[in-house]
Protein backbone atom coordinates (compact mmCIF):
# COMPACT_ATOMS: atom_id res chain seq x y z
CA UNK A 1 -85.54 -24.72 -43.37
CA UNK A 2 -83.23 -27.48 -44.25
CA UNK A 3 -81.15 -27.61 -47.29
CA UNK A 4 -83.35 -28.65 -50.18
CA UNK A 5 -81.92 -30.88 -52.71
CA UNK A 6 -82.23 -31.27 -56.93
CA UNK A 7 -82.28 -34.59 -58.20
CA UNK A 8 -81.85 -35.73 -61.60
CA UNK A 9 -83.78 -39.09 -62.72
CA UNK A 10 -82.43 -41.26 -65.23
CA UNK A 11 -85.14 -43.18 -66.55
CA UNK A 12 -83.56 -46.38 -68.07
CA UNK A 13 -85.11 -48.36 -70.82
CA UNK A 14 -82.74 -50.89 -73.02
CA UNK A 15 -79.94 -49.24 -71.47
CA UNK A 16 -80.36 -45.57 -73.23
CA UNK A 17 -82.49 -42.52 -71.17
CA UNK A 18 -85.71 -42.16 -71.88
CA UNK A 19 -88.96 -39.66 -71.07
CA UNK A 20 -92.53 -39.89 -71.59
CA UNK A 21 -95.43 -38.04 -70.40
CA UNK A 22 -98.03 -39.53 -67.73
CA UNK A 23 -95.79 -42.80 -68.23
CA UNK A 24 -95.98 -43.79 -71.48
CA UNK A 25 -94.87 -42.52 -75.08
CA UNK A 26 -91.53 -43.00 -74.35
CA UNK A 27 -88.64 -40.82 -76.86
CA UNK A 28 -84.85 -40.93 -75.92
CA UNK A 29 -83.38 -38.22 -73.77
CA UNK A 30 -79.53 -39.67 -74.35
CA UNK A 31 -76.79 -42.18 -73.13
CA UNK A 32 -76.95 -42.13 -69.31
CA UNK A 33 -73.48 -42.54 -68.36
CA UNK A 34 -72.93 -39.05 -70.18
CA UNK A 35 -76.13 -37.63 -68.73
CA UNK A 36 -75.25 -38.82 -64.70
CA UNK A 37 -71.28 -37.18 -65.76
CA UNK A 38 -72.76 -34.06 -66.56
CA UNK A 39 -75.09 -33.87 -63.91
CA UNK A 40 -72.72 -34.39 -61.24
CA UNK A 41 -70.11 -31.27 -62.67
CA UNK A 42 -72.91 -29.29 -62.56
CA UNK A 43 -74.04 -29.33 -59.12
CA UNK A 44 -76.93 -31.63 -58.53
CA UNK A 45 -77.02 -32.87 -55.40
CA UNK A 46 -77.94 -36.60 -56.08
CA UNK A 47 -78.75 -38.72 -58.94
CA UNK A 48 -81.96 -41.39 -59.53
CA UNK A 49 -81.54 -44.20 -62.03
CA UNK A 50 -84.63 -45.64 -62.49
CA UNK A 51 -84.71 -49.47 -64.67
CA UNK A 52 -88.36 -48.85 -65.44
CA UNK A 53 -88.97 -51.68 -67.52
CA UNK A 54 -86.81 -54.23 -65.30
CA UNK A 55 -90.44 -55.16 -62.97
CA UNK A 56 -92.51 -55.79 -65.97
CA UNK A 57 -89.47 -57.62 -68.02
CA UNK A 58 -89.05 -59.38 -64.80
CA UNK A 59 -86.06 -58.97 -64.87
CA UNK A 60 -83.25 -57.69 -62.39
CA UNK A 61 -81.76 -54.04 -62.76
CA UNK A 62 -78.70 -53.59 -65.19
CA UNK A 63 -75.96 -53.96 -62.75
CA UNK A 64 -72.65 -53.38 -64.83
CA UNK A 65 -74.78 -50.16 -66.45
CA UNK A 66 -75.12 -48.99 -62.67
CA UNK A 67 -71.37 -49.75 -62.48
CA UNK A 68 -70.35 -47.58 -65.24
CA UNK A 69 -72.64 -44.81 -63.93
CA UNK A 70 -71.45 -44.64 -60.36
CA UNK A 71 -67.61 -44.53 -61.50
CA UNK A 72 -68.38 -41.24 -62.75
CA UNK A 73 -70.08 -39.49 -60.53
CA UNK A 74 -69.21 -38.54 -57.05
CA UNK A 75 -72.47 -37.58 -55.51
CA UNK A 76 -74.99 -39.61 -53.73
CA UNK A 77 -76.44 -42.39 -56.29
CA UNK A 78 -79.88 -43.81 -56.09
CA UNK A 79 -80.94 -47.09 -57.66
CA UNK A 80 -84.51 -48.87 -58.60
CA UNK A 81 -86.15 -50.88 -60.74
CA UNK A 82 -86.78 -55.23 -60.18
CA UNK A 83 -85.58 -54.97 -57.03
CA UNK A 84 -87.07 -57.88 -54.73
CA UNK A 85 -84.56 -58.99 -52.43
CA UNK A 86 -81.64 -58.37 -50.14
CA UNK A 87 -79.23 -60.20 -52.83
CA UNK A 88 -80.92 -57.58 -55.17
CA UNK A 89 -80.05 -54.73 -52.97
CA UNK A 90 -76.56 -56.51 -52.15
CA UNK A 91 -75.42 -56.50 -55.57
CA UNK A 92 -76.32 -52.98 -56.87
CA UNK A 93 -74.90 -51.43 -53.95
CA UNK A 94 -71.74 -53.85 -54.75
CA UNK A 95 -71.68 -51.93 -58.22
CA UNK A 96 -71.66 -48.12 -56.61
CA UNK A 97 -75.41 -47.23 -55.56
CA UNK A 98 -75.94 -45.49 -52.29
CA UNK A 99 -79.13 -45.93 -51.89
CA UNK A 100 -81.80 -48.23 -53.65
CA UNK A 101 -85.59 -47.26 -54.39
CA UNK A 102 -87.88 -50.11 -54.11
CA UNK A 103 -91.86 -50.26 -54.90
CA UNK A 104 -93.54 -52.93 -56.48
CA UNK A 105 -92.25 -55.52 -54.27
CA UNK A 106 -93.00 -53.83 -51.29
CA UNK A 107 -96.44 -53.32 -51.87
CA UNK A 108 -96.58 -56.69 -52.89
CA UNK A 109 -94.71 -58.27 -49.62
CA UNK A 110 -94.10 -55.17 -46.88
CA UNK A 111 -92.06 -57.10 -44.91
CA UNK A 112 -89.25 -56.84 -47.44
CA UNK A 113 -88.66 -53.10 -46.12
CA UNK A 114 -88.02 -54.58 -42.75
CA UNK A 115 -85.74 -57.03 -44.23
CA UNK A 116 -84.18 -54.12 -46.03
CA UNK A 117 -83.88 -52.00 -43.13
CA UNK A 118 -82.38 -54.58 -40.92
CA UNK A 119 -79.81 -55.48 -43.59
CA UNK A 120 -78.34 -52.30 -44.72
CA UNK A 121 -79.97 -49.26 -42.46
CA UNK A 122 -82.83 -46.59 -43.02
CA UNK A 123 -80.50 -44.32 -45.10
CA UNK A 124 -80.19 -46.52 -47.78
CA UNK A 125 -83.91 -47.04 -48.26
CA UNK A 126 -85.93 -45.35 -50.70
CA UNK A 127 -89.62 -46.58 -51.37
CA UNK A 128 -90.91 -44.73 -54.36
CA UNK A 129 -94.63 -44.11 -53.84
CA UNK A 130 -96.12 -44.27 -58.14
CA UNK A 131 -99.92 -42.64 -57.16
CA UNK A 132 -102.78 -41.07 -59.12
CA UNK A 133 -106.37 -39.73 -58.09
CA UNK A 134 -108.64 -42.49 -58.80
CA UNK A 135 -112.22 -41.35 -57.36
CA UNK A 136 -111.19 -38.58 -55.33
CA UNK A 137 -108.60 -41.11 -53.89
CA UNK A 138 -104.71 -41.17 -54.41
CA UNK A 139 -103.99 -44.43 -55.17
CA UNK A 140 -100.79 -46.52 -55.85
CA UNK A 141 -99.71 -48.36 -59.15
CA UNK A 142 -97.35 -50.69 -59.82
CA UNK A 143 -94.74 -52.35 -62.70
CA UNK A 144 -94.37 -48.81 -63.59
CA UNK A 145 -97.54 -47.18 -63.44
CA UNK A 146 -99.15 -50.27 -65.60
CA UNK A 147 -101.03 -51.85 -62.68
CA UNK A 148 -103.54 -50.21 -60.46
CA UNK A 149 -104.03 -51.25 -56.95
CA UNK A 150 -106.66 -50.34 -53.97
CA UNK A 151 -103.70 -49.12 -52.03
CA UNK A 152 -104.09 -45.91 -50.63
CA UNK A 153 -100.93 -43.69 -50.79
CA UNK A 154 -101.14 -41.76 -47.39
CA UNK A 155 -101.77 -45.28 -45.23
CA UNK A 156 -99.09 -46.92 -47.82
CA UNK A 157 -96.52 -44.08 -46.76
CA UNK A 158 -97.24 -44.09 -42.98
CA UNK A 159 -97.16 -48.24 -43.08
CA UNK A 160 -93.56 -47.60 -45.26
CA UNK A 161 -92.17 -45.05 -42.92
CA UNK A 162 -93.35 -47.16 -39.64
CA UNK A 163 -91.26 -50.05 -40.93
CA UNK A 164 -88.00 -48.29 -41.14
CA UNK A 165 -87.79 -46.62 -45.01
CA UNK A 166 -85.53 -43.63 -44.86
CA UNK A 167 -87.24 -41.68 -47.48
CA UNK A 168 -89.94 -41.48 -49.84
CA UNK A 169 -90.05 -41.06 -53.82
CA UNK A 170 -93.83 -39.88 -54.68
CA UNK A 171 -94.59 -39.28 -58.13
CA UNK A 172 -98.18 -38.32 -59.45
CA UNK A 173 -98.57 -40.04 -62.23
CA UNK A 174 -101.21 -37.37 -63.45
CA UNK A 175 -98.35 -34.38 -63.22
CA UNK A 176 -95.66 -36.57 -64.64
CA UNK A 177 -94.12 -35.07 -68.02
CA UNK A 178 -96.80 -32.37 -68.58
CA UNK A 179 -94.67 -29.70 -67.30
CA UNK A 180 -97.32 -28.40 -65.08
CA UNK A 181 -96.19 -28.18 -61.80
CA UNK A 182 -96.00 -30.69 -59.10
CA UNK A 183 -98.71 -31.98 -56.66
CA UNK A 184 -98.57 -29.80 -54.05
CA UNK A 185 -101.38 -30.74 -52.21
CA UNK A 186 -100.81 -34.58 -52.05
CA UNK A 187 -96.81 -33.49 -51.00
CA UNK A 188 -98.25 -31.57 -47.96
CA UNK A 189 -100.01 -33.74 -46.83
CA UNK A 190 -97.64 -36.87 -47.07
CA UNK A 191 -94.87 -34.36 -45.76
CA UNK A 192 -97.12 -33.93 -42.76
CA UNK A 193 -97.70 -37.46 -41.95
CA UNK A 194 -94.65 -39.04 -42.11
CA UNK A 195 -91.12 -38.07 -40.31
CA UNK A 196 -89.12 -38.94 -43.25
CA UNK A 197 -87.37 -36.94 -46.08
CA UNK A 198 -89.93 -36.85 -49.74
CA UNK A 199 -88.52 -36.18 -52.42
CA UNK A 200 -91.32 -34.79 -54.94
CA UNK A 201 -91.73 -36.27 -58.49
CA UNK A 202 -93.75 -35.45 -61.82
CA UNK A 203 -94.41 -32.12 -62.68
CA UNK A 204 -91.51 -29.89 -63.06
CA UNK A 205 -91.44 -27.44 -65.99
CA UNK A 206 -90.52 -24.23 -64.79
CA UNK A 207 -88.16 -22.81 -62.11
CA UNK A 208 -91.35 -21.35 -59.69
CA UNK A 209 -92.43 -25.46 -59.96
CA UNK A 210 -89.14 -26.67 -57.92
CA UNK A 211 -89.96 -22.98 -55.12
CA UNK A 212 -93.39 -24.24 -55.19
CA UNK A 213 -92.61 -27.83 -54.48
CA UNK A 214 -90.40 -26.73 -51.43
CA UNK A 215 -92.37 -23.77 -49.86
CA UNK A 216 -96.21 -25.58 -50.86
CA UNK A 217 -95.42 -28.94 -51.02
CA UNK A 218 -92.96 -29.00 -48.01
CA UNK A 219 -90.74 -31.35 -49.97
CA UNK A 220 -87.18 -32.24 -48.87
CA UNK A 221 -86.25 -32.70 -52.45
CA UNK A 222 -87.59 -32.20 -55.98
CA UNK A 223 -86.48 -34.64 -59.11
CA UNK A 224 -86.93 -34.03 -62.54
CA UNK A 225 -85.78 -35.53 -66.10
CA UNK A 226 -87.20 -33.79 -69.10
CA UNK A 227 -86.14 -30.62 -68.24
CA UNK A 228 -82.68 -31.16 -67.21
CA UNK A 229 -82.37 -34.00 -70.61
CA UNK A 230 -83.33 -31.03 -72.85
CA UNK A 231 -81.35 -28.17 -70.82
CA UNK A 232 -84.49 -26.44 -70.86
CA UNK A 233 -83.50 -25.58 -67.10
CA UNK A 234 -79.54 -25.61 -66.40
CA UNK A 235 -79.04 -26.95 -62.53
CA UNK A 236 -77.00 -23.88 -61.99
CA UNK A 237 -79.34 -21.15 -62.91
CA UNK A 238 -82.41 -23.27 -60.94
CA UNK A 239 -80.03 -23.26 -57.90
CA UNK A 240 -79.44 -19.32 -58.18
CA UNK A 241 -83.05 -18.84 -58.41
CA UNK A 242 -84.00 -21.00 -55.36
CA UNK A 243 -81.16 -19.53 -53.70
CA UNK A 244 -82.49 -15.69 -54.64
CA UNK A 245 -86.31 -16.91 -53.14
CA UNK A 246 -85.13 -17.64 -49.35
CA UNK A 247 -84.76 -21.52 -50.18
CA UNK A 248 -81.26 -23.14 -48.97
CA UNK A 249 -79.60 -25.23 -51.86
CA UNK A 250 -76.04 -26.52 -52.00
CA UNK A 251 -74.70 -23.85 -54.36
């Protein structure tokens, strides 16, 4: 089994961290900057920032709040939110990202991965997959969450990895904030149809959700906000008890 990772995800609204549940009723988890600092001294292995409004503002992520972020941590740094172009791309990796996580647009024009791909490279290509079960179906949403589509998210993620992505950021929308574990099911299967590195999202509440996303869910990585905002689950003690269950972590 390959190392498994912990990610911490910023979600960004008017420049200050925020959390809901199932997307919406939003309450401040802190200033960011502090938040990605004390993430990185504590061990997480990489670090999502997430402009969530930016797509529905349409408007472009916060660049010089990227900046600021990415001059204090020194572990890999994942950006999304508005991001529709190579200039996009161009300019937040200019201000410190490593990587950038892209979805509306790309459902909206796929050929953008390509262009993304052939630009900068696979590794720095994230497409985050926003789904829930809509008859039976897991389907994707856009602007985030706010806009349903007919898009199913196992031919979405096969189409995404096919055109070069490097990984894949699937959140259920359902699971997301309600502490109650992470969909296990959906990550099996989408970790047994593409070739790529998914990193599970929505759900986590408990140390036996992050083993369970890893040993049922056959995730690569598991990212979570709530939990680490509140220190209801210090990344040191989660790493100890993954480490303790047979799972590989960075320790």
């Amino acid at each position: 089994m390959l190392t498994k990772r912990i990610i911490p995800c910023l979600d960004i609204k008017d420049g200050r961290t925020v959390k809901g549940i199932n997307f919406v009723d939003l309450r401040d988890a802190g200033d960011p900057v502090a938040l990605a600092a004390a993430y990185a001294s504590q061990g997480a292995d990489e670090l999502v920032f997430l402009d969530i409004s930016a797509t529905e503002e349409n408007r472009k992520t916060l660049a010089q709040l990227v900046r600021r972020v990415a001059e204090r941590i020194d572990i890999p740094f994942t950006v999304g939110g508005g991001i529709s172009s190579v200039a996009d791309v161009d300019l937040l990796l200019h201000n410190g990202a490593d990587k950038v996580s892209v979805n509306s647009a790309a459902v909206r024009n796929p050929g953008l991965i390509d262009d993304l791909v052939a630009k900068f490279g696979s590794q720095c290509i994230v497409v985050a997959l926003d789904a829930r079960r809509v008859g039976g179906e897991w389907k994707i949403h856009l602007v985030g969450g706010k806009v349903p589509t007919e898009v199913e998210l196992f031919t979405w993620a096969r189409e995404v990895a096919d055109r070069g992505a490097g990984e894949l950021l699937f959140t259920s929308m359902e699971h997301d904030g309600t502490k109650g574990g992470f969909a296990n099911e959906a990550l099996k299967t989408l970790a047994g149809q593409v070739s790529i590195p998914v990193i599970a999202s929505g759900g986590a509440g408990t140390m036996a959700h992050f083993a369970d996303a890893f040993l049922l869910g056959e995730a690569d990585a598991a990212l979570a906000a709530s939990v680490f905002h509140f220190n209801e689950i210090p990344i040191p003690e989660l790493k100890e008890y993954l480490k303790d269950r047979g799972i590989p972590v960075r320790i």
